[in-house]
N, C-alpha and C. Protein backbone atom coordinates (compact mmCIF):
# COMPACT_ATOMS: atom_id res chain seq x y z
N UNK A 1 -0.79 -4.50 5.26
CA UNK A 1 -2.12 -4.09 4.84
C UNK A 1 -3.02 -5.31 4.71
N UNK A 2 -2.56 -6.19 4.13
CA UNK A 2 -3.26 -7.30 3.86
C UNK A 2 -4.04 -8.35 4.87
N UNK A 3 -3.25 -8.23 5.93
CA UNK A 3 -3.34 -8.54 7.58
C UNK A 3 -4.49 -8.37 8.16
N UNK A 4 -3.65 -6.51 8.15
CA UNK A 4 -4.78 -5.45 9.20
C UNK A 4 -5.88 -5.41 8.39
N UNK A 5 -6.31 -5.40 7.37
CA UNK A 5 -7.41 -4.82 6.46
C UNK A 5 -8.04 -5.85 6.23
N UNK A 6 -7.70 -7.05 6.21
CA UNK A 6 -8.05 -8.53 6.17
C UNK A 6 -8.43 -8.36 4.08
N UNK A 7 -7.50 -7.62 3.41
CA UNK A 7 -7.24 -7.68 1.90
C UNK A 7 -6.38 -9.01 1.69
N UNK A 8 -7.21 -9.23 0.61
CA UNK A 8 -6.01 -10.88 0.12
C UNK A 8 -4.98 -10.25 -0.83
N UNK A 9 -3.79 -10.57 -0.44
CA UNK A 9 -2.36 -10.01 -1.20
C UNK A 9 -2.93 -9.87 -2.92
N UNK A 10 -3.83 -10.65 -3.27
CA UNK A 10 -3.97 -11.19 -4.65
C UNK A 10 -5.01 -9.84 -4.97
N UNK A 11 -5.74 -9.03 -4.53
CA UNK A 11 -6.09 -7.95 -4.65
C UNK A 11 -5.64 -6.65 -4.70
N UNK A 12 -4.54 -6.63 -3.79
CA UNK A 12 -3.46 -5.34 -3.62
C UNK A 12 -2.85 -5.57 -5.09
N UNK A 13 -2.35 -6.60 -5.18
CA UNK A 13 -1.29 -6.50 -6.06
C UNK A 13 -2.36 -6.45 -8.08
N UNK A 14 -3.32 -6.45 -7.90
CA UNK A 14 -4.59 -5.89 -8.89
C UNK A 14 -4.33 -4.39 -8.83
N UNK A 15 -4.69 -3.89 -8.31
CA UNK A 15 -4.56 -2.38 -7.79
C UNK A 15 -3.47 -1.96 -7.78
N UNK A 16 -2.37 -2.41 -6.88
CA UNK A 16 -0.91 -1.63 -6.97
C UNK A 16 -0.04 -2.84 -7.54
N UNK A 17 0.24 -2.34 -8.79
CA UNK A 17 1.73 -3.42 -9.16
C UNK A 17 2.86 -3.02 -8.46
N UNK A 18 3.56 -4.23 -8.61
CA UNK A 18 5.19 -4.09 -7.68
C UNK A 18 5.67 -2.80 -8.20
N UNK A 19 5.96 -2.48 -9.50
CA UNK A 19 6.81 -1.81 -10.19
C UNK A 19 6.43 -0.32 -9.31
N UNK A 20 4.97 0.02 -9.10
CA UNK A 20 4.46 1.54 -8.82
C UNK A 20 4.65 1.61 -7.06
N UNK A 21 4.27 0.12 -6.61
CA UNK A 21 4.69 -0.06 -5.36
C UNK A 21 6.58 0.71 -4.99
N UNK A 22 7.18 0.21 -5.92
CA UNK A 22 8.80 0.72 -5.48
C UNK A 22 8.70 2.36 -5.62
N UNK A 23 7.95 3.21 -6.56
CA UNK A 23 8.09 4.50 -7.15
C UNK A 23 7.57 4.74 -5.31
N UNK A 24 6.99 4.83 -5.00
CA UNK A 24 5.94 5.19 -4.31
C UNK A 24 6.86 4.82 -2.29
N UNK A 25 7.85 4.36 -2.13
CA UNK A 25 8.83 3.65 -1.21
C UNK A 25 9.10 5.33 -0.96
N UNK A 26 10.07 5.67 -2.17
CA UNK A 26 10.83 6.88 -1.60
C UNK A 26 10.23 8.12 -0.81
N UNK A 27 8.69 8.31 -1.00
CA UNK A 27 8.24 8.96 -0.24
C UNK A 27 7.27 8.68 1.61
N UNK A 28 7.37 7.24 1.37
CA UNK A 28 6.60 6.47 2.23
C UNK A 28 7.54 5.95 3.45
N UNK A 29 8.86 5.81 2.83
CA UNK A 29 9.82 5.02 3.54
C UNK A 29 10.15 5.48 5.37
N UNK A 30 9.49 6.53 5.16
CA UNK A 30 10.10 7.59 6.35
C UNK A 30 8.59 7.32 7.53
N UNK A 31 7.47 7.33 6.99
CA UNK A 31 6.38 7.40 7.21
C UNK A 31 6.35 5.84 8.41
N UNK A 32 5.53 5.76 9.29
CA UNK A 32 5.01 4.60 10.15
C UNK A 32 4.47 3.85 9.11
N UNK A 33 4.75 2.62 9.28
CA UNK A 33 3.87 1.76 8.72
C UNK A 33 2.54 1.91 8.73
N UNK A 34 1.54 2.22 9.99
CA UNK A 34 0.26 2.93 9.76
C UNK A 34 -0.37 3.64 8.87
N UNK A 35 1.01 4.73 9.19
CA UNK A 35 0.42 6.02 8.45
C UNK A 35 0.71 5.34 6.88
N UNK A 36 2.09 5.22 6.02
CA UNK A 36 2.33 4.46 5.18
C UNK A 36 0.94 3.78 4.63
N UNK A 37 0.18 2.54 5.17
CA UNK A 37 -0.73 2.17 4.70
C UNK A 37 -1.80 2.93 4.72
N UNK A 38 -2.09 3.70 5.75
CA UNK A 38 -3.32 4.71 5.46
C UNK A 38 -3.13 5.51 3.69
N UNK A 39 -2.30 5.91 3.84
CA UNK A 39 -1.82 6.60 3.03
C UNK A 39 -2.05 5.54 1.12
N UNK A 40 -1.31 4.78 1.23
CA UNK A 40 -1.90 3.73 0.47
C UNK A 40 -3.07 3.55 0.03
N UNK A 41 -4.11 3.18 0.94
CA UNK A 41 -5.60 3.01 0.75
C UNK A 41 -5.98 4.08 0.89
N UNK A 42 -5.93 5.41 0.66
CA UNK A 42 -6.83 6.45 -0.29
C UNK A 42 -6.23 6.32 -1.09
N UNK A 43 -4.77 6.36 -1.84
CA UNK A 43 -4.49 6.74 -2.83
C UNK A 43 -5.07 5.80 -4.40
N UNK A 44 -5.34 4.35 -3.64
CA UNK A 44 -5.73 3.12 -4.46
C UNK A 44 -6.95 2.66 -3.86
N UNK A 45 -7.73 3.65 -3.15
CA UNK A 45 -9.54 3.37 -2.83
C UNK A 45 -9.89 1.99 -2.09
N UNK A 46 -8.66 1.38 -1.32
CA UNK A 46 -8.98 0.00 -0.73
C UNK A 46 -10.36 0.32 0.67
């Protein structure tokens, strides 16, 4: 995300802590990385 979106890691991790980041794996894990981050940035308004 941080890459493609040109977000500085130091902002994501404002918004999503590690801890909610792991809750959030078990449903994502299956998902494309794409979709995965799409998915991400609505849920945390990036």
């Amino acid at each position: 995300m941080q890459w493609k979106y040109n977000i500085p890691s130091s902002d994501i991790v404002k918004k999503i802590k590690p801890e909610e980041l792991y809750s959030k794996y078990y449903p994502l894990h299956e998902a494309s990385v794409e979709n995965g981050i799409d998915k991400l940035r609505v849920i945390y308004d990036f």
